[in-house]
N, C-alpha and C. Protein backbone atom coordinates (compact mmCIF):
# COMPACT_ATOMS: atom_id res chain seq x y z
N UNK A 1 162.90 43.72 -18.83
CA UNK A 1 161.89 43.21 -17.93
C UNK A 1 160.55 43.21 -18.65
N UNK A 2 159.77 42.28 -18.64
CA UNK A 2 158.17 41.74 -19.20
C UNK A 2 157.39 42.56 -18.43
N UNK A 3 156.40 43.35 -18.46
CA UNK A 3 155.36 43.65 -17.70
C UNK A 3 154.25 43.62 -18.41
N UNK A 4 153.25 43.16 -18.31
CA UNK A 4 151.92 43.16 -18.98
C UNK A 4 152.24 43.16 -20.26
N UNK A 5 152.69 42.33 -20.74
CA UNK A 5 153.15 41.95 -22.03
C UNK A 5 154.00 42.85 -22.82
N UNK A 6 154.70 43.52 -21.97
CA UNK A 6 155.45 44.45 -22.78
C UNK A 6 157.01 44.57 -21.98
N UNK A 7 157.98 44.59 -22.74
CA UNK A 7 159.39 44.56 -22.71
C UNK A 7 159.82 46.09 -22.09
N UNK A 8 159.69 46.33 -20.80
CA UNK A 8 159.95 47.60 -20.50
C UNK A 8 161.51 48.05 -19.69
N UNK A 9 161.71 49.26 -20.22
CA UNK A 9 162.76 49.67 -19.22
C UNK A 9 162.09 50.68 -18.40
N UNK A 10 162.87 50.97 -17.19
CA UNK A 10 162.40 51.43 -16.50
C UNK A 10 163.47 52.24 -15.56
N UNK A 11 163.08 53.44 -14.32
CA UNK A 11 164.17 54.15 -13.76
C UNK A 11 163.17 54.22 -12.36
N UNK A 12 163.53 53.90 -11.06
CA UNK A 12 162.98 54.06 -10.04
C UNK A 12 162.16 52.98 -9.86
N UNK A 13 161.49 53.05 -8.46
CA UNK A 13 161.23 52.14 -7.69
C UNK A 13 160.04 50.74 -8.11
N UNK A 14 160.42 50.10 -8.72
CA UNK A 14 159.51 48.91 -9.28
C UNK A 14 158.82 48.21 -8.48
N UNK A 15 159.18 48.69 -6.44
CA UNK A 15 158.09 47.73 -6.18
C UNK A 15 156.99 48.59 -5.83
N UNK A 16 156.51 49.75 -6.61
CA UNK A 16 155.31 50.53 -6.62
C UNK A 16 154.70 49.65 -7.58
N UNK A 17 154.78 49.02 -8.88
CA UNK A 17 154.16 48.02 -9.37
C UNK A 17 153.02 46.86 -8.55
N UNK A 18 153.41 46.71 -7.31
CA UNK A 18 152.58 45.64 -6.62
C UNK A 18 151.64 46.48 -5.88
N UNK A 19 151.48 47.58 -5.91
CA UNK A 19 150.14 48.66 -4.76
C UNK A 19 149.14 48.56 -5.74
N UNK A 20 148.03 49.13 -5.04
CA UNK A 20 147.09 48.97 -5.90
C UNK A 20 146.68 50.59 -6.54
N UNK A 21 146.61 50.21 -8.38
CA UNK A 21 147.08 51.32 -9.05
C UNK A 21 145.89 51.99 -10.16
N UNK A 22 145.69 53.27 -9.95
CA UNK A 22 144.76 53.60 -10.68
C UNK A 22 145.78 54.44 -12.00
N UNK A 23 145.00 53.85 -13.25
CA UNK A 23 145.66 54.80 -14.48
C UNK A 23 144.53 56.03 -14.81
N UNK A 24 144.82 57.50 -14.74
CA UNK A 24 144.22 58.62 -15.19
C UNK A 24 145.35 58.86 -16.52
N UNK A 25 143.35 58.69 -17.06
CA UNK A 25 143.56 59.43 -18.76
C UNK A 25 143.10 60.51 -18.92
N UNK A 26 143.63 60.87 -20.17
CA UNK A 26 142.89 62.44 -20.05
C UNK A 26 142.90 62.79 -22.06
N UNK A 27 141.78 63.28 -22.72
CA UNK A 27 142.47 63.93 -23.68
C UNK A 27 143.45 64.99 -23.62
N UNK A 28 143.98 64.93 -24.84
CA UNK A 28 144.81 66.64 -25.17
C UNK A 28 143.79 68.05 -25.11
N UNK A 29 142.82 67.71 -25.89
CA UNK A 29 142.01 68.49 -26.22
C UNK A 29 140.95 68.70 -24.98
N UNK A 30 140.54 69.62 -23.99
CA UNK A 30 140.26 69.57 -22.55
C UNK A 30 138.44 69.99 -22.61
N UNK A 31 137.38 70.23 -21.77
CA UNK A 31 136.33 70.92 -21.99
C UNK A 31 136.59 71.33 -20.97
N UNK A 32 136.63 72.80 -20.46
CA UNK A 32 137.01 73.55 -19.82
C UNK A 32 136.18 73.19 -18.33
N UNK A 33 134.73 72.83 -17.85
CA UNK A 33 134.40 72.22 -17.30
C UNK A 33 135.21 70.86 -16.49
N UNK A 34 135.46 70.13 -16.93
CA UNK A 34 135.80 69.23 -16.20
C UNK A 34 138.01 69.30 -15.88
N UNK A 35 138.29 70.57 -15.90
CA UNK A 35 139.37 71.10 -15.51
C UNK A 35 139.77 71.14 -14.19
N UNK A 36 138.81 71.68 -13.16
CA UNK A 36 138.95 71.51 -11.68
C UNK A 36 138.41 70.37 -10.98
N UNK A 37 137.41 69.84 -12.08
CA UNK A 37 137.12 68.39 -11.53
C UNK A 37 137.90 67.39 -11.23
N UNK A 38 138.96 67.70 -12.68
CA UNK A 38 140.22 66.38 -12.46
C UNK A 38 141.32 66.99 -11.28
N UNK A 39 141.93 68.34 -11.09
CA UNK A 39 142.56 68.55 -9.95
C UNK A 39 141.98 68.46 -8.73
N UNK A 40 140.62 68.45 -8.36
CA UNK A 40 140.12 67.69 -7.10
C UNK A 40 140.16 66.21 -6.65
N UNK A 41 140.14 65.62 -8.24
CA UNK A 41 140.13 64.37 -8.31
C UNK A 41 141.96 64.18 -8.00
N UNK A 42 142.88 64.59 -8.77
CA UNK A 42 144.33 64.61 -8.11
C UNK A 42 144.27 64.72 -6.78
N UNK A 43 144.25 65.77 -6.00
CA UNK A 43 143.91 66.37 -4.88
C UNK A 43 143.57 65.15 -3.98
N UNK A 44 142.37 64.53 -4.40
CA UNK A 44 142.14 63.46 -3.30
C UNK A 44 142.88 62.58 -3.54
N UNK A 45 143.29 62.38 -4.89
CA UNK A 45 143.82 60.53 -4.78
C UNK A 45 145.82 60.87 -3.86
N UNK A 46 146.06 62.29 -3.80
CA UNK A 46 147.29 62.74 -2.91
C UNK A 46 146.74 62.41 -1.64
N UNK A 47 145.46 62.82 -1.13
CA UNK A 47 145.36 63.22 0.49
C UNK A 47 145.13 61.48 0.83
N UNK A 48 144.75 60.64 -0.19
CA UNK A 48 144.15 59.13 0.49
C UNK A 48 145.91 58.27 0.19
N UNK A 49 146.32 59.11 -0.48
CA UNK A 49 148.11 58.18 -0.79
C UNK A 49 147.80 56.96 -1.69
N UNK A 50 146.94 57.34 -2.38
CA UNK A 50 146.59 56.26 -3.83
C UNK A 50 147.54 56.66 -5.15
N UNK A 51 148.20 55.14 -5.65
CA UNK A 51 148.89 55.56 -6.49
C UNK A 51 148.29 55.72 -7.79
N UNK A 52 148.73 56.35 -8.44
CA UNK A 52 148.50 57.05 -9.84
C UNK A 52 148.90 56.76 -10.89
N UNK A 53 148.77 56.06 -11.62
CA UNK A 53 149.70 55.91 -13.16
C UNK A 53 149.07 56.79 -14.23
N UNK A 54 150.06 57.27 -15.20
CA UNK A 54 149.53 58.32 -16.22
C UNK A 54 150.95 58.14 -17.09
N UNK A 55 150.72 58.75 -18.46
CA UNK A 55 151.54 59.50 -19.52
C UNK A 55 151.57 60.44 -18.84
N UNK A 56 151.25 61.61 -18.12
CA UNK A 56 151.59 63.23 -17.89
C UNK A 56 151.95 63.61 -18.81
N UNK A 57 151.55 63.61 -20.02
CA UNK A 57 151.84 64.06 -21.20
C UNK A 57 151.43 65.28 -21.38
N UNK A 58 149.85 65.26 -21.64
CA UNK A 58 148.95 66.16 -22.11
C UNK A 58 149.52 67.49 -21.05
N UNK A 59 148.39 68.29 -21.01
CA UNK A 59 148.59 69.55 -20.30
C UNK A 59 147.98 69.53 -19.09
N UNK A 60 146.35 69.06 -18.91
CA UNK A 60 146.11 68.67 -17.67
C UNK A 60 146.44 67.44 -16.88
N UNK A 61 147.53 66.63 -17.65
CA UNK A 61 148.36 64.97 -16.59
C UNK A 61 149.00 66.16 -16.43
N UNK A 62 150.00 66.77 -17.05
CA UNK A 62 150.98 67.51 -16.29
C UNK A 62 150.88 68.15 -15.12
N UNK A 63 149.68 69.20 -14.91
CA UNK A 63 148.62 69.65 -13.86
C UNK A 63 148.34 68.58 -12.75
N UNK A 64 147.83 67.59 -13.04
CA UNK A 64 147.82 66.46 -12.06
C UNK A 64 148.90 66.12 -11.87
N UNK A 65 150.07 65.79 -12.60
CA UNK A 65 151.38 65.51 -11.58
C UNK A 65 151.82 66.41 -10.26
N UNK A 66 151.75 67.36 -11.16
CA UNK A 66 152.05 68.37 -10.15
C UNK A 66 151.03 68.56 -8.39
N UNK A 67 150.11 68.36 -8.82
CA UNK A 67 149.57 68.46 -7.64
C UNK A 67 149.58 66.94 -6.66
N UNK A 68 150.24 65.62 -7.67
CA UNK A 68 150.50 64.47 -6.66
C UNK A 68 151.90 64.39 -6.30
N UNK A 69 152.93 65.24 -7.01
CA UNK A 69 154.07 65.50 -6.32
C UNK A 69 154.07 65.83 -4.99
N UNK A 70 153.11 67.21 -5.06
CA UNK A 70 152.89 67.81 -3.15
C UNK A 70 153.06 66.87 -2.55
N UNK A 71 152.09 65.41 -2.60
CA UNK A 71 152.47 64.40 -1.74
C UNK A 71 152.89 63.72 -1.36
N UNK A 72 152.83 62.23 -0.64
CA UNK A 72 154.00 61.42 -0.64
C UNK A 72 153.86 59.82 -1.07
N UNK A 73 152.58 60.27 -1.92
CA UNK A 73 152.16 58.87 -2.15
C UNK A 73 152.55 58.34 -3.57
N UNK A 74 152.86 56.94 -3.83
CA UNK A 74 153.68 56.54 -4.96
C UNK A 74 152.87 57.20 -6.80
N UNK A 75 153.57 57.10 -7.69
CA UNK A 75 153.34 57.88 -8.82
C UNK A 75 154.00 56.82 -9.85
N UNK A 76 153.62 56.07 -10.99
CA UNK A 76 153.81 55.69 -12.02
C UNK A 76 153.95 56.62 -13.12
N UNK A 77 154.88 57.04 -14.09
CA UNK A 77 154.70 57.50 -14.99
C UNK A 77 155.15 56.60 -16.33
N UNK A 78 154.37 56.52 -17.23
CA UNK A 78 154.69 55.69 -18.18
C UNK A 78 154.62 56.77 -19.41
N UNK A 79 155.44 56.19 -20.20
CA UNK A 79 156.26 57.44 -21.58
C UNK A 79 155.76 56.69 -22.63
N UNK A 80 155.82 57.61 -23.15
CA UNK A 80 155.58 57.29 -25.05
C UNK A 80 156.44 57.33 -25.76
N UNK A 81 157.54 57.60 -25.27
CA UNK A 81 158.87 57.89 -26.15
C UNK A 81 159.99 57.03 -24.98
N UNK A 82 161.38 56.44 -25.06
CA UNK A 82 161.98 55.92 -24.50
C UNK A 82 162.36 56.94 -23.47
N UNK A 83 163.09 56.45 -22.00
CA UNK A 83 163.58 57.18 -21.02
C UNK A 83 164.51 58.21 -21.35
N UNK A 84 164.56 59.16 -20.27
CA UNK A 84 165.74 60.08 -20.78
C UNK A 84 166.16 59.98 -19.92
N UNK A 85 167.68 60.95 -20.13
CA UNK A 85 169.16 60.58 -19.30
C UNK A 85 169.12 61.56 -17.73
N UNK A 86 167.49 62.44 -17.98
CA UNK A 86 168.30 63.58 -17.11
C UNK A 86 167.16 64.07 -17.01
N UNK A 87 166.36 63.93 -15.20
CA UNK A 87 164.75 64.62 -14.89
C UNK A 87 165.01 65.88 -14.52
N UNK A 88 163.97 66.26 -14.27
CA UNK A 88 163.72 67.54 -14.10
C UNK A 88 163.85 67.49 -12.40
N UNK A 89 164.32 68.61 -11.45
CA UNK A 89 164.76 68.69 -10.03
C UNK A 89 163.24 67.66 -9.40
N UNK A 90 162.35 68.44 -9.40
CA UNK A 90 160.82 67.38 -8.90
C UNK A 90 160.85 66.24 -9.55
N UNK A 91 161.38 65.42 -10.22
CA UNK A 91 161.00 64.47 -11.00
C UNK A 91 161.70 63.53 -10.60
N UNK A 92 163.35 64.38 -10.28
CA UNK A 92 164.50 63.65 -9.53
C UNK A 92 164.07 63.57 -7.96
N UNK A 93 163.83 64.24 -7.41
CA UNK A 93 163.24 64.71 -6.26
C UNK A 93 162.50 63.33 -6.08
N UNK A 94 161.65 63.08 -6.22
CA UNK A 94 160.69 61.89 -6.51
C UNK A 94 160.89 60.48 -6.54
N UNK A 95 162.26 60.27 -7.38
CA UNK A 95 162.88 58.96 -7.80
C UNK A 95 164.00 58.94 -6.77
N UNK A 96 164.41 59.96 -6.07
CA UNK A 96 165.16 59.85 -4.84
C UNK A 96 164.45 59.57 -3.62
N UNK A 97 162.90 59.89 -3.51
CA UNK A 97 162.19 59.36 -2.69
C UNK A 97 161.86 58.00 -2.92
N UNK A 98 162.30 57.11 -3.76
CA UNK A 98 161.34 56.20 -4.05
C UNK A 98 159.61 56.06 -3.69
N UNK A 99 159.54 57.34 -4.51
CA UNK A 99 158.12 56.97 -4.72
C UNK A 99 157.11 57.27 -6.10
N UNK A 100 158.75 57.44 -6.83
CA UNK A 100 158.23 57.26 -8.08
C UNK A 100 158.48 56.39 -9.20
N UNK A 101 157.94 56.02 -10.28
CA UNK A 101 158.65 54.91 -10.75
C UNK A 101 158.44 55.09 -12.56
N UNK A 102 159.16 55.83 -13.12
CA UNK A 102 158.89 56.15 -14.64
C UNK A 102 159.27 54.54 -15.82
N UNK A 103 158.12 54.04 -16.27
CA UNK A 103 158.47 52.94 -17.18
C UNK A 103 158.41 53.67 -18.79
N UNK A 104 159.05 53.17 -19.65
CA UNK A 104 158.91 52.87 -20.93
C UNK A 104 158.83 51.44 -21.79
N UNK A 105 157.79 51.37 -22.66
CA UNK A 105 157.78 49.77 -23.50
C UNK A 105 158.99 50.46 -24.76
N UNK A 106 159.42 51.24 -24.80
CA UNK A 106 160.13 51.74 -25.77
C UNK A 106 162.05 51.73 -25.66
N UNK A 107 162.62 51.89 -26.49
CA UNK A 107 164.06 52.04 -26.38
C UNK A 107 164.35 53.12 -26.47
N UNK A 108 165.84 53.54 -25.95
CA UNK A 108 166.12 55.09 -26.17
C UNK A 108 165.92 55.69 -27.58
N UNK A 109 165.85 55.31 -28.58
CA UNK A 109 166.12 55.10 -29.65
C UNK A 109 165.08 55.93 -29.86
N UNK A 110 163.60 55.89 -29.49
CA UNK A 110 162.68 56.77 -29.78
C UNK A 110 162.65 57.90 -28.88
N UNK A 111 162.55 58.81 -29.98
CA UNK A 111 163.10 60.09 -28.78
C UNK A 111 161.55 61.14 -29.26
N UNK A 112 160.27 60.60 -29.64
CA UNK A 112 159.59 61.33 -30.20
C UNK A 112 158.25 60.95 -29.79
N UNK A 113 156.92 61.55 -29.28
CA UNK A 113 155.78 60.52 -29.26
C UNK A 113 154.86 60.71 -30.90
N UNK A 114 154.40 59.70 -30.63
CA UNK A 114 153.35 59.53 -32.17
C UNK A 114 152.00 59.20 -31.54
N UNK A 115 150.78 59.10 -32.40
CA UNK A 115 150.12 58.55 -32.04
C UNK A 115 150.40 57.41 -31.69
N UNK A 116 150.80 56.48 -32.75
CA UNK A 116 150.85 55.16 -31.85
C UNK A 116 151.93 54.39 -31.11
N UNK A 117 152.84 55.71 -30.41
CA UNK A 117 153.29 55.42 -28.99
C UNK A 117 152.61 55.53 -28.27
N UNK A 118 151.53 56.71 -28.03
CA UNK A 118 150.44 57.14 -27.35
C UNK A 118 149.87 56.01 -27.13
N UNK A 119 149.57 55.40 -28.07
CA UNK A 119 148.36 54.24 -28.34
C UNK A 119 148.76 52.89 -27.26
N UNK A 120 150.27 53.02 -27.53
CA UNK A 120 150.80 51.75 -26.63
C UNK A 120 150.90 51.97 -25.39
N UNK A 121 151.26 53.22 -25.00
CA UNK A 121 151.41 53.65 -23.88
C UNK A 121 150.09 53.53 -23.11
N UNK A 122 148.64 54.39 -23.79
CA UNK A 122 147.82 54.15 -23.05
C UNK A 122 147.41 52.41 -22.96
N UNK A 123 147.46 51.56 -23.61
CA UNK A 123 147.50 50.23 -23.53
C UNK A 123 148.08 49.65 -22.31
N UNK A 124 149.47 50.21 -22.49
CA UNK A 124 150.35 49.49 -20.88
C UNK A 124 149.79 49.87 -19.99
N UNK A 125 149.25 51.17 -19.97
CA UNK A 125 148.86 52.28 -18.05
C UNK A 125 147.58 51.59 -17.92
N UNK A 126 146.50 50.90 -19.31
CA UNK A 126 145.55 50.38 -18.79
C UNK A 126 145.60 48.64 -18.18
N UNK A 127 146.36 48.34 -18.75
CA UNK A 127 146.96 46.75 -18.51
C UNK A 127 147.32 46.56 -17.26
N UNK A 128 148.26 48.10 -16.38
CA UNK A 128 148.44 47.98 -15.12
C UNK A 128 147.77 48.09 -14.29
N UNK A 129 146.78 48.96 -14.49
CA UNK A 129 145.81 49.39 -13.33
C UNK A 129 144.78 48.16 -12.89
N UNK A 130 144.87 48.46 -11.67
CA UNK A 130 143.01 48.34 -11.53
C UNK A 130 142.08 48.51 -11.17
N UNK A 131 142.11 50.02 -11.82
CA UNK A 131 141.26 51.36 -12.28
C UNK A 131 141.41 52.16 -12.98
N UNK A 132 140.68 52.46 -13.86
CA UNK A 132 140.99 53.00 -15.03
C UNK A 132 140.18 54.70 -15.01
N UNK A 133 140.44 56.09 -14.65
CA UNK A 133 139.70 56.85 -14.65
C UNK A 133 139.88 57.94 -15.68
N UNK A 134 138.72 58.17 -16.15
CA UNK A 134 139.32 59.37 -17.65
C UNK A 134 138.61 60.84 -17.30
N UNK A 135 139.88 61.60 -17.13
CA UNK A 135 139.62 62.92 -17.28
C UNK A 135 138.53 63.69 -18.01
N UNK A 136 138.92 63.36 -19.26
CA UNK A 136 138.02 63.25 -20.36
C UNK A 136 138.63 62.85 -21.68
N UNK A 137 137.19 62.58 -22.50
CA UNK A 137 137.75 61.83 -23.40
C UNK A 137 136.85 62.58 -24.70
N UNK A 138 137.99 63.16 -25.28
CA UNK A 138 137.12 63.94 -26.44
C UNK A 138 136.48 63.08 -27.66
N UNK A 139 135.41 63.29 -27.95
CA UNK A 139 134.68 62.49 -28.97
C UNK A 139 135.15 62.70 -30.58
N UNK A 140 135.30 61.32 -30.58
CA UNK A 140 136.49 61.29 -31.52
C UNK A 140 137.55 60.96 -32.12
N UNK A 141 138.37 60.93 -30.56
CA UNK A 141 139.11 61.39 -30.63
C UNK A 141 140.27 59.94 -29.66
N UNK A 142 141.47 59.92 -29.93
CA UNK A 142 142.41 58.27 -30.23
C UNK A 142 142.32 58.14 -28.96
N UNK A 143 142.10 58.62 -27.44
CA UNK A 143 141.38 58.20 -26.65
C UNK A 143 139.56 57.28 -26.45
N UNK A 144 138.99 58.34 -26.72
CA UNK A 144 137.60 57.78 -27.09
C UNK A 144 137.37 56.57 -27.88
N UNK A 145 138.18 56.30 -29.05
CA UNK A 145 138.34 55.39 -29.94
C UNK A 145 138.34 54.07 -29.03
N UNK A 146 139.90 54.18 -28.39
CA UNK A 146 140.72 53.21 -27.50
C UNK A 146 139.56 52.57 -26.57
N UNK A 147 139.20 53.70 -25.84
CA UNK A 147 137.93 53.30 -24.85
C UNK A 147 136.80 52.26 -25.45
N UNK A 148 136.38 52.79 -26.36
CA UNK A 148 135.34 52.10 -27.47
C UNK A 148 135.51 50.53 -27.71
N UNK A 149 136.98 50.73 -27.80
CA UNK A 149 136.99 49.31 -28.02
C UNK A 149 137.21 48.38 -27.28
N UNK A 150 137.54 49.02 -25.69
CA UNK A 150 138.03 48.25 -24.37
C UNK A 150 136.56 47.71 -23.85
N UNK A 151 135.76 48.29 -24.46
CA UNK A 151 134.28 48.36 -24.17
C UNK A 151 133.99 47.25 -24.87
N UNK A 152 134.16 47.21 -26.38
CA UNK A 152 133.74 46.29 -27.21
C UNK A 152 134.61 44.59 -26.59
N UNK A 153 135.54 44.87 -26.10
CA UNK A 153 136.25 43.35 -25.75
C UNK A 153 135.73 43.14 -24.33
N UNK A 154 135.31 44.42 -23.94
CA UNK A 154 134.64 43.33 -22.62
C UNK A 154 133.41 42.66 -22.72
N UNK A 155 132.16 42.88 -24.06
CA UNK A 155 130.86 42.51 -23.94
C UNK A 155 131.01 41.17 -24.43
């Protein structure tokens, strides 16, 4: 299947694709400050039932999954590495609700992230949204970069 120019597979509910979808980024690298900012920011986008797209990669997406699981509002997760055979109980939990919907632009074949799966990945979650909100973005750093230049193609 084509989505935003990318050849994706996918596991769970695809017509969360048509809601209207915000992608949260986040670096790896965190400033301890804006830590409870982004779980308030989770927090609300659960209590308003706004969907979410992310990698949940890092340590605080993971943190934010977790706190939009509590709810019941739809969840995109997009991978950097191809799908796997076998979620975790909440993850399954989720995709039995249809209200979650995990994509990959990747084949099973990659079983590893790199930077520039990362790179593609954040590409697709921004291609889907439309809203783009960043946790934070360390200076520097292959987030910040990315941003920089989403900046530079819009002027």
């Amino acid at each position: 299947m084509i989505v935003a120019d990318y050849e994706i597979s996918h596991i769970g509910n695809l017509e969360l694709l048509k809601e209207h979808k915000t992608t949260f980024l986040c670096s790896r690298e965190v400033a301890a400050e804006v830590v409870l900012k982004c779980y308030d920011w989770a927090i609300a986008m659960r209590d308003q039932g706004r969907c979410v797209i992310s990698g949940f990669h890092s340590t605080l997406e993971k943190d934010v999954l977790h706190y939009l699981l509590k709810g019941k509002q739809p969840v995109i997760m997009v991978l950097a590495r191809g799908l796997k055979a076998k979620w975790e109980p909440r993850i399954q939990k989720a995709l039995d609700e249809g209200r979650l919907l995990i994509v990959s632009p990747f084949g099973n074949q990659v079983k590893r992230v790199s930077e520039n799966t990362a790179a593609m990945r954040n590409d697709l979650m921004i291609k889907l949204a439309e809203e783009v909100v960043v946790g934070y973005a360390r200076e520097g750093g292959m987030l910040e970069r990315r941003l920089r230049m989403e900046v530079h193609e819009l002027l």
